[in-house]
N, C-alpha and C. Protein backbone atom coordinates (compact mmCIF):
# COMPACT_ATOMS: atom_id res chain seq x y z
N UNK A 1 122.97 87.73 92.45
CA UNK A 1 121.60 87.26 92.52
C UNK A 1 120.68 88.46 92.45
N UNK A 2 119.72 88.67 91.76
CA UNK A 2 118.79 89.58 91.08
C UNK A 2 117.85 89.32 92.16
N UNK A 3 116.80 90.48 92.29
CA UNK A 3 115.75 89.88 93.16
C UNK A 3 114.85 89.37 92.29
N UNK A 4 114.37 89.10 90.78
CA UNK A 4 113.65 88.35 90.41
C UNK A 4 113.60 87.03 89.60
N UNK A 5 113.63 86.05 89.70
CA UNK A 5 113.90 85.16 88.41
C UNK A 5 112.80 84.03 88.88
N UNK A 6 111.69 84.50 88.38
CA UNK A 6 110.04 83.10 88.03
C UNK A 6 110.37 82.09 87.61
N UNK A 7 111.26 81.52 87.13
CA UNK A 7 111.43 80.32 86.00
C UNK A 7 110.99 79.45 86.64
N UNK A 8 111.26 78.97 88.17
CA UNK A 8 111.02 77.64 89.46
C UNK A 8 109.31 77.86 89.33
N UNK A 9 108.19 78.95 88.46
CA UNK A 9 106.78 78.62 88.98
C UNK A 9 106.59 78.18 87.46
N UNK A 10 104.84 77.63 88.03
CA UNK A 10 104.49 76.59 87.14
C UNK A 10 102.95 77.76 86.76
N UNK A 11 102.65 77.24 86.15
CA UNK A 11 101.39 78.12 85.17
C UNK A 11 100.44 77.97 86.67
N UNK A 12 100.07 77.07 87.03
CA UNK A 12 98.78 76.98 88.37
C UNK A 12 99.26 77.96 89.37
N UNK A 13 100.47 78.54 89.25
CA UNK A 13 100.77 79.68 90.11
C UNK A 13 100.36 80.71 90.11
N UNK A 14 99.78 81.15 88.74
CA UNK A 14 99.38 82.87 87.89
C UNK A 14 97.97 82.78 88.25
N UNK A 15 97.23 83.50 88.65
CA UNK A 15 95.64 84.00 88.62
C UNK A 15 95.38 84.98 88.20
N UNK A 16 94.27 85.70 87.20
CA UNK A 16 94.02 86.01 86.61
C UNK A 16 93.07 87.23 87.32
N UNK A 17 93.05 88.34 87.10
CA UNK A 17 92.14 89.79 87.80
C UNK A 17 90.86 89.57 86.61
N UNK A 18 89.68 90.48 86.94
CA UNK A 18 88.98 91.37 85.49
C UNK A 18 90.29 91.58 84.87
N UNK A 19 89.89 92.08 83.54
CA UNK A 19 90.41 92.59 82.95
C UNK A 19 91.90 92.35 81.98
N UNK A 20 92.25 90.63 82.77
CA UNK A 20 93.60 90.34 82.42
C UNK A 20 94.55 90.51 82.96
N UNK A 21 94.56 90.86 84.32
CA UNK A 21 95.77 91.28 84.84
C UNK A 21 96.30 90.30 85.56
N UNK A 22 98.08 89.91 85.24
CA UNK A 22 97.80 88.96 85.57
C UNK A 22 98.54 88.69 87.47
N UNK A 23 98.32 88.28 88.34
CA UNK A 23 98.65 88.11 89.42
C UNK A 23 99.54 86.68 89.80
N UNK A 24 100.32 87.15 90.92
CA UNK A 24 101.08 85.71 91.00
C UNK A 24 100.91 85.68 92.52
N UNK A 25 100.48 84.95 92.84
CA UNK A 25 100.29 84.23 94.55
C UNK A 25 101.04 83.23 95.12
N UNK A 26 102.05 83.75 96.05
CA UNK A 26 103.03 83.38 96.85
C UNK A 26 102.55 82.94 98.17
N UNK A 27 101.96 81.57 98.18
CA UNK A 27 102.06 81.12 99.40
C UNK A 27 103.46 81.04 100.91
N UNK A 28 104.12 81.27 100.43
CA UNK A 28 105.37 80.79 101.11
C UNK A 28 106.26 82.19 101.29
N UNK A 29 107.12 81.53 101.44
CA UNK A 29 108.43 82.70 102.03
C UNK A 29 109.35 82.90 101.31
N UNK A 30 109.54 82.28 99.83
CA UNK A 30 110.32 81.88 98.84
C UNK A 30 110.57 83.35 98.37
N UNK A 31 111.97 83.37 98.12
CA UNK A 31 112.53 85.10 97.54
C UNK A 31 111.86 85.27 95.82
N UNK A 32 111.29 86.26 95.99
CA UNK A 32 110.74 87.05 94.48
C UNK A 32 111.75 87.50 93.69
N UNK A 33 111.50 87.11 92.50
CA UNK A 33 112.74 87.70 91.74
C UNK A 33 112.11 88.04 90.61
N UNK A 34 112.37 89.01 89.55
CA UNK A 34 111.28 89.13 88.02
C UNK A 34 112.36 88.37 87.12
N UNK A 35 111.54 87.94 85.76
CA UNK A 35 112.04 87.33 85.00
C UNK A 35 112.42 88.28 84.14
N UNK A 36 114.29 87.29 83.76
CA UNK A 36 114.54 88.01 82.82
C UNK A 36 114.12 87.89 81.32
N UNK A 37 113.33 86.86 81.39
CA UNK A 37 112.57 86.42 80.02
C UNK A 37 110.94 86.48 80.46
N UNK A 38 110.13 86.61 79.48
CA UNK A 38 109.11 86.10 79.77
C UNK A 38 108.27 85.40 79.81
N UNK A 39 107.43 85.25 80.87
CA UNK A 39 107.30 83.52 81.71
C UNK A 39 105.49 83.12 81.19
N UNK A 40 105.14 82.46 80.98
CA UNK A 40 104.23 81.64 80.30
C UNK A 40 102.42 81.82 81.67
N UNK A 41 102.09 82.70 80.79
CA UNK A 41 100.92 82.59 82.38
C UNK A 41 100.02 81.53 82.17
N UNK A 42 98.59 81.77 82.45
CA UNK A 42 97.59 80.96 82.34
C UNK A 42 97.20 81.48 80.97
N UNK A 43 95.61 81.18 80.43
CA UNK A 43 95.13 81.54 79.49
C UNK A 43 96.07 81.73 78.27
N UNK A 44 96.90 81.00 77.98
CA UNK A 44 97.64 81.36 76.72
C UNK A 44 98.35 82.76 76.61
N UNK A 45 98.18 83.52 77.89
CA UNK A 45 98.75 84.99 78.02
C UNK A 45 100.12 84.91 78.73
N UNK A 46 100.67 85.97 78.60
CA UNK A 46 102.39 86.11 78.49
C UNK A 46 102.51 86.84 79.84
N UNK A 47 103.29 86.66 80.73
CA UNK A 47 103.54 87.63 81.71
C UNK A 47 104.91 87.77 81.89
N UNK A 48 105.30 89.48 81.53
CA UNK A 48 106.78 89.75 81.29
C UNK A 48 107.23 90.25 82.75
N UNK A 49 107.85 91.61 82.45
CA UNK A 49 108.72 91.94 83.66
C UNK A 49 107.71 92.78 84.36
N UNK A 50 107.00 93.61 83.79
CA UNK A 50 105.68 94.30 84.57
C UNK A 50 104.65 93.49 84.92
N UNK A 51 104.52 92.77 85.62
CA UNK A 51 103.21 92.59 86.00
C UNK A 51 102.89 92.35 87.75
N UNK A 52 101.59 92.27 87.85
CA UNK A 52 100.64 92.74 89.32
C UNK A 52 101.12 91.82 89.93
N UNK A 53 101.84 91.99 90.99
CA UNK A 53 102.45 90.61 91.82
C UNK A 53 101.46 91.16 93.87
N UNK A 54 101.18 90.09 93.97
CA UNK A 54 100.28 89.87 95.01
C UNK A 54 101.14 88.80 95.91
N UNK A 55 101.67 89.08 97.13
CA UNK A 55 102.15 87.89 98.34
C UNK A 55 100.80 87.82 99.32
N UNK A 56 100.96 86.17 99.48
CA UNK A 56 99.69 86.36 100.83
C UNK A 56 101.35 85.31 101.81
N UNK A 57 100.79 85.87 102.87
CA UNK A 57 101.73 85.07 103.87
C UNK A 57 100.63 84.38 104.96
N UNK A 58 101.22 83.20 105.46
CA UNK A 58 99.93 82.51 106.25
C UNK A 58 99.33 83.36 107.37
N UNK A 59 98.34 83.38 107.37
CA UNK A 59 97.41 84.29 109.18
C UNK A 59 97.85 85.22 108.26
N UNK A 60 97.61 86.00 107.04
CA UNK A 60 97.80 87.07 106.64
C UNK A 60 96.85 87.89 105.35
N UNK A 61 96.56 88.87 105.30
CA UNK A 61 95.90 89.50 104.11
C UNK A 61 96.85 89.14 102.84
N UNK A 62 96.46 89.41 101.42
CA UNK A 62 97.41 89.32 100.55
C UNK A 62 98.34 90.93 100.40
N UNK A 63 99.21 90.90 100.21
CA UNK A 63 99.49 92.83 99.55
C UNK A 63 99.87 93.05 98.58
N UNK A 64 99.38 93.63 97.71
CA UNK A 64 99.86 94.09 96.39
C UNK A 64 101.09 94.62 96.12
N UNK A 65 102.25 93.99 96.15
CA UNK A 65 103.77 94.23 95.56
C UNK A 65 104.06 95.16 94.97
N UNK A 66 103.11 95.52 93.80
CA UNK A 66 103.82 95.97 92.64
C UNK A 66 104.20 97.54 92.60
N UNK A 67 104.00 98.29 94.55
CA UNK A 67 104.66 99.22 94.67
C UNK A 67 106.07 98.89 94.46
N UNK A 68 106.78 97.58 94.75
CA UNK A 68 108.14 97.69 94.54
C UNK A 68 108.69 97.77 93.28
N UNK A 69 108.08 97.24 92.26
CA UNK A 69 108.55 97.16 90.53
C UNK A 69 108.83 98.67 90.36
N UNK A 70 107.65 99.29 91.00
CA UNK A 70 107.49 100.89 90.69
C UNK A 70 108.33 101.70 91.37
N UNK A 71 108.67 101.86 92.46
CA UNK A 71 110.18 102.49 93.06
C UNK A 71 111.34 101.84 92.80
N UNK A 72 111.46 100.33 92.25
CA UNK A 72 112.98 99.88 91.83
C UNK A 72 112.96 101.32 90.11
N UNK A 73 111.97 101.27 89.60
CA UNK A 73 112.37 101.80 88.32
C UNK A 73 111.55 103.43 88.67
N UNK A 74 112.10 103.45 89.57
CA UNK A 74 112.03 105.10 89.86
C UNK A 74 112.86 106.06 89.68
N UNK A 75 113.07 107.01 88.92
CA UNK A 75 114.09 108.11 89.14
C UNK A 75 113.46 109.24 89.29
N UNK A 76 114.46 110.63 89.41
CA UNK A 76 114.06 111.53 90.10
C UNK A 76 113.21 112.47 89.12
N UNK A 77 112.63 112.47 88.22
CA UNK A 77 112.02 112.91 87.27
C UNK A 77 110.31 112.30 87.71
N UNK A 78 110.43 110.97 88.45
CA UNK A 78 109.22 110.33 88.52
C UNK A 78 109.12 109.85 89.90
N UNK A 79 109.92 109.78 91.12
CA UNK A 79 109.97 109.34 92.04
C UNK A 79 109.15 110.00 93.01
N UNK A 80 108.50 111.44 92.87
CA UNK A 80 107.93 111.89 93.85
C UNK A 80 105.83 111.23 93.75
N UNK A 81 105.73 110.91 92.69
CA UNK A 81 104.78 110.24 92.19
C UNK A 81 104.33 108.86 93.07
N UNK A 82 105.48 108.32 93.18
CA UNK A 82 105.65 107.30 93.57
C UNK A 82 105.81 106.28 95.35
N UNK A 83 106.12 108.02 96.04
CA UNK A 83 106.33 108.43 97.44
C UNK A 83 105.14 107.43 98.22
N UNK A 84 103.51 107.86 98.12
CA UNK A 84 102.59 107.29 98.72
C UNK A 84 102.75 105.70 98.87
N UNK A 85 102.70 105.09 97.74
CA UNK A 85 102.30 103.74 97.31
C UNK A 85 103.01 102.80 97.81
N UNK A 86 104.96 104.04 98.06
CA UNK A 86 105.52 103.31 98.27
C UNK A 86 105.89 103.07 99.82
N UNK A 87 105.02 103.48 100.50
CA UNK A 87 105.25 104.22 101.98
C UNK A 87 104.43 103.17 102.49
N UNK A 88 103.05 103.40 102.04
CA UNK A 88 102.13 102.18 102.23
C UNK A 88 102.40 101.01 101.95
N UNK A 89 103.07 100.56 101.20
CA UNK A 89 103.73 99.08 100.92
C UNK A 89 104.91 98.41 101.85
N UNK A 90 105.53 99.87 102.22
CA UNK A 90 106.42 99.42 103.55
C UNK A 90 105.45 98.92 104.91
N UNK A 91 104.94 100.06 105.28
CA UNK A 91 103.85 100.01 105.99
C UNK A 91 103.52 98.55 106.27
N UNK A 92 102.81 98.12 104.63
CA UNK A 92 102.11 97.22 104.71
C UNK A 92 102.88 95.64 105.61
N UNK A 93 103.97 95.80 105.05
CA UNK A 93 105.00 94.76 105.26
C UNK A 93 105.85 94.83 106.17
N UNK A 94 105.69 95.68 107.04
CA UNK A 94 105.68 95.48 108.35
C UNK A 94 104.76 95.30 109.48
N UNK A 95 103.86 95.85 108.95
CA UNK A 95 102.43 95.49 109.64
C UNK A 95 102.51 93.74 109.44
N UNK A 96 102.75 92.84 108.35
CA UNK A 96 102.93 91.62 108.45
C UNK A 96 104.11 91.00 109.22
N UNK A 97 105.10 91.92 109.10
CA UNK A 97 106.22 91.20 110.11
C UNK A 97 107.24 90.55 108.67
N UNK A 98 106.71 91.09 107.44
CA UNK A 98 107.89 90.55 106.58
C UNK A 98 109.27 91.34 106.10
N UNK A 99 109.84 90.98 107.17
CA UNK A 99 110.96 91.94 106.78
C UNK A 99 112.16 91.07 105.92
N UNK A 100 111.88 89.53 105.94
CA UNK A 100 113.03 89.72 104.47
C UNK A 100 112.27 90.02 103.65
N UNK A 101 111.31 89.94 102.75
CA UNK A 101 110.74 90.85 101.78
C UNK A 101 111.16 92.20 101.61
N UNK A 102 111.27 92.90 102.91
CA UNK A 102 111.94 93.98 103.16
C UNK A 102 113.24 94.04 102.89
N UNK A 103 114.01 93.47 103.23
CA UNK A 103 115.65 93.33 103.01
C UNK A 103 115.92 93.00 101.67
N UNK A 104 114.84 92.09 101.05
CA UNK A 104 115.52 91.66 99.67
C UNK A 104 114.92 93.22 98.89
N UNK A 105 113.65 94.16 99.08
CA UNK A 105 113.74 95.10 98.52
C UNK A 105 115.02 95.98 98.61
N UNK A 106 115.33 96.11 99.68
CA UNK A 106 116.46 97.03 99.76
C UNK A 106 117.87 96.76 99.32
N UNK A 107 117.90 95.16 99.20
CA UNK A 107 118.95 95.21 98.01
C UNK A 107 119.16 95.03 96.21
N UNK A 108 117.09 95.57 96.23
CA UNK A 108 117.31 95.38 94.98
C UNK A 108 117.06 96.84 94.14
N UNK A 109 117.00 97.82 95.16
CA UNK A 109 116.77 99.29 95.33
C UNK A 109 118.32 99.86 94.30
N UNK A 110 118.03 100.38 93.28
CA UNK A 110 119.47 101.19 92.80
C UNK A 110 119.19 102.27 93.42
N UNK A 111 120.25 102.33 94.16
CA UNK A 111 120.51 103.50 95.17
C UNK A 111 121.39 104.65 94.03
N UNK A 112 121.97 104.57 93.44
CA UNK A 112 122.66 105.21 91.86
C UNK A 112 121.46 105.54 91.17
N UNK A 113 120.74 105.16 90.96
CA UNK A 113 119.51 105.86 89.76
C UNK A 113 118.51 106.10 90.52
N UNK A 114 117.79 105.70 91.37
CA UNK A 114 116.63 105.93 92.08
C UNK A 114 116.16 107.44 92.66
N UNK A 115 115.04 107.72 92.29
CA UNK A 115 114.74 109.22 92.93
C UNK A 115 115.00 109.15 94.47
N UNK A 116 115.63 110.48 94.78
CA UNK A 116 116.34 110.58 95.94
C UNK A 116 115.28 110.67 96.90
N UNK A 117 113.60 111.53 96.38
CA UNK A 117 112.65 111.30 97.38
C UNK A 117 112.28 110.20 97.81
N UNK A 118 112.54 109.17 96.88
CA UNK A 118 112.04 107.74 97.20
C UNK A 118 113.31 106.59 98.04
N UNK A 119 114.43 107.20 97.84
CA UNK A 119 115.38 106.82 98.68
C UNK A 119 114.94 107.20 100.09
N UNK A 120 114.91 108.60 100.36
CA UNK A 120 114.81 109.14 101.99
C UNK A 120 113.72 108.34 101.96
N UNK A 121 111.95 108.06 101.74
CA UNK A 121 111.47 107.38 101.83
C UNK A 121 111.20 106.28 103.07
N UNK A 122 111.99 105.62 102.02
CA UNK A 122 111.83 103.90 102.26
C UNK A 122 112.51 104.04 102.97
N UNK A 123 113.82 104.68 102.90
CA UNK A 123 114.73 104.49 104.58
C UNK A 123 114.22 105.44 105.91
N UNK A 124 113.25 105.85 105.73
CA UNK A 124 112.89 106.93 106.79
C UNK A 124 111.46 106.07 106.84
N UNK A 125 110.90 105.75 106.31
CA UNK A 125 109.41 105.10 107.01
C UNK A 125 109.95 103.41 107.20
N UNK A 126 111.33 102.87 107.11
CA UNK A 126 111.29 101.60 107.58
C UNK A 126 112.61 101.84 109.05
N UNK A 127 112.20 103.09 108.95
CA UNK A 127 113.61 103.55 110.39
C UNK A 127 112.96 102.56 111.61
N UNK A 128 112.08 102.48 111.99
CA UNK A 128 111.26 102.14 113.33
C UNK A 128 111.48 100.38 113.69
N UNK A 129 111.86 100.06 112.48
CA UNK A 129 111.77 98.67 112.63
C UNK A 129 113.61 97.90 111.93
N UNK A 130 114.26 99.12 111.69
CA UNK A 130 115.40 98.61 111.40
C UNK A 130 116.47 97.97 112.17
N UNK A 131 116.34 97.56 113.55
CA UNK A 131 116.82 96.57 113.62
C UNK A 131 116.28 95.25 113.77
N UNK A 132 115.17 95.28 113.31
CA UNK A 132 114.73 93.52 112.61
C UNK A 132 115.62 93.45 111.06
N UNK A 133 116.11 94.72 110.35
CA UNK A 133 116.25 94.22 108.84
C UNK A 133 117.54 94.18 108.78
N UNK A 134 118.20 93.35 108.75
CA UNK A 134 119.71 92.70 108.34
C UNK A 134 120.12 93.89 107.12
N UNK A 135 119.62 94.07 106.65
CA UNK A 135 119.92 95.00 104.70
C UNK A 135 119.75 96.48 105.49
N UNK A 136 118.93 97.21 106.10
CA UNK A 136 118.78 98.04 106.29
C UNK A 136 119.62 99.15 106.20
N UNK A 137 120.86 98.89 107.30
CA UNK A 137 121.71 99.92 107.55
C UNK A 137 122.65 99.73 106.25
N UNK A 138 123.34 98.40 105.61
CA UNK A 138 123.73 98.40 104.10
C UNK A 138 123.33 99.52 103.25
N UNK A 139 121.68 99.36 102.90
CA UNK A 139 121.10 100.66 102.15
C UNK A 139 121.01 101.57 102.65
N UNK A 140 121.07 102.36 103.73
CA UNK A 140 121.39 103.50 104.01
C UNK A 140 122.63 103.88 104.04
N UNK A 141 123.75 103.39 103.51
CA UNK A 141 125.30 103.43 103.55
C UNK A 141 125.14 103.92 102.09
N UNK A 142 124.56 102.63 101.50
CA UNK A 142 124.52 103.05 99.54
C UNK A 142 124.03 104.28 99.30
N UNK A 143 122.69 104.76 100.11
CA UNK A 143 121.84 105.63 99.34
C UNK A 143 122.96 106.71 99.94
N UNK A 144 123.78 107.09 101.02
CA UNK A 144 125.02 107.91 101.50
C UNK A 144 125.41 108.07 100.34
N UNK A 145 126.39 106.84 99.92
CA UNK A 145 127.29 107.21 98.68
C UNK A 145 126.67 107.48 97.53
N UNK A 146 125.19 107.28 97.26
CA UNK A 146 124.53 107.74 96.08
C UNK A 146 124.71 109.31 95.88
N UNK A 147 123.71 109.79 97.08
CA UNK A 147 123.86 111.31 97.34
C UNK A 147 124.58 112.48 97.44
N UNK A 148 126.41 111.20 97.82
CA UNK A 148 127.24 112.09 97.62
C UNK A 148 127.81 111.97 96.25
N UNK A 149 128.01 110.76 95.42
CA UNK A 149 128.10 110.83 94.12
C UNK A 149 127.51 111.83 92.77
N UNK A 150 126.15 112.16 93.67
CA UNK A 150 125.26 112.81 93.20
C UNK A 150 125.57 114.44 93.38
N UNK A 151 126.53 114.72 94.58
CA UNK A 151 126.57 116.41 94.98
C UNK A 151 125.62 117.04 95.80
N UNK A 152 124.27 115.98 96.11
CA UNK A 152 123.84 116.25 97.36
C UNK A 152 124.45 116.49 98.81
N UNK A 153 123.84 116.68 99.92
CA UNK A 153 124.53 117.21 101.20
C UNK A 153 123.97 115.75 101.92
N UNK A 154 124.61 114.89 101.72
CA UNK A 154 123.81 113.81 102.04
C UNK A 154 123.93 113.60 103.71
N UNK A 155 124.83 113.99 104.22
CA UNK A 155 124.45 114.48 105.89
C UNK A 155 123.46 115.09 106.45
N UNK A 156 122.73 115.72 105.73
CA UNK A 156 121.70 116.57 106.18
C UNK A 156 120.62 116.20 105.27
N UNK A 157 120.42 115.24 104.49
CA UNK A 157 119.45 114.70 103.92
C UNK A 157 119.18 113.45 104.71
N UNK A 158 119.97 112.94 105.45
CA UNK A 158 120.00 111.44 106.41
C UNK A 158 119.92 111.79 107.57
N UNK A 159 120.29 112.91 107.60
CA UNK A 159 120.24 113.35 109.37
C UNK A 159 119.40 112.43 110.31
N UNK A 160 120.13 111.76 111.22
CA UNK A 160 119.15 111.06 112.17
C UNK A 160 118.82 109.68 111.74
N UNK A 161 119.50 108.87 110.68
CA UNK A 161 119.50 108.00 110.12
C UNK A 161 121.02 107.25 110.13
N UNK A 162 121.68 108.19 110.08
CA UNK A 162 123.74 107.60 110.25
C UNK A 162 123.73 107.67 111.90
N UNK A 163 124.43 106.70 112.40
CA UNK A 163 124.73 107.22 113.71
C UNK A 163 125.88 106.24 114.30
């Protein structure tokens, strides 16, 4: 199971920014997944695998997602770029209390290709709250065997994270 597949929404789901961009608003708790085809928006416009994804959860602000599209397709050539947005998006989503959102990111995280800054990351700014996340300690096992696959010192890059 992928974390994205839209096919279950209907066009009254997509809203539209300035400019065309197009947004998808998740009332509910329902798992996000991207399409592997692309899915039919409003306005006669197409919305593929990139686009601006927005969750609102009830008693809640909306948050702009689409830090996760951007650290799933992160590598280490581009991942340090990517560090802020993606720190704040954790942030954000725990400040809501959504931690399967959280869990389903972290298993949709390639711990094998992903920039290693953006690995320590996400597992070091969601340390505080990891035992609400079921996935948590999983991805910090992967991003282990990433690092050592990789020839990193991944003991001393996790330090304080294995225990």
């Amino acid at each position: 199971m992928t974390l994205w597949d839209l096919s279950y929404l209907d066009n009254s789901e997509f809203d539209w920014l300035s400019g065309g961009v197009p947004v998808l608003n998740i009332r509910d708790d329902r798992e996000l997944r991207a399409p592997p085809r692309t899915v039919a928006g409003g306005h006669g416009r197409k919305v593929g695998y990139r686009f601006h994804l927005v969750t609102a959860m009830p008693g809640s602000a909306a948050v702009d997602s689409r830090w996760m599209f951007d650290a799933i397709a992160s590598d280490d050539a581009n991942g340090r770029a990517r560090l802020v947005p993606t720190i704040q998006g954790i942030n954000s989503l725990i400040a809501l209390e959504a931690y399967s959102r959280l869990d389903a990111f972290f298993d949709s995280m390639p711990a094998s290709t992903a920039s290693r800054h953006l690995l320590l990351a996400v597992a070091r700014s969601s340390f505080p709250v990891r035992i609400k996340l079921s996935r948590w300690q999983p991805f910090v096992l992967r991003v282990r065997d990433a690092f050592e696959a990789r020839g990193l010192d991944a003991a001393a890059l996790l330090k304080g994270l294995l225990g």
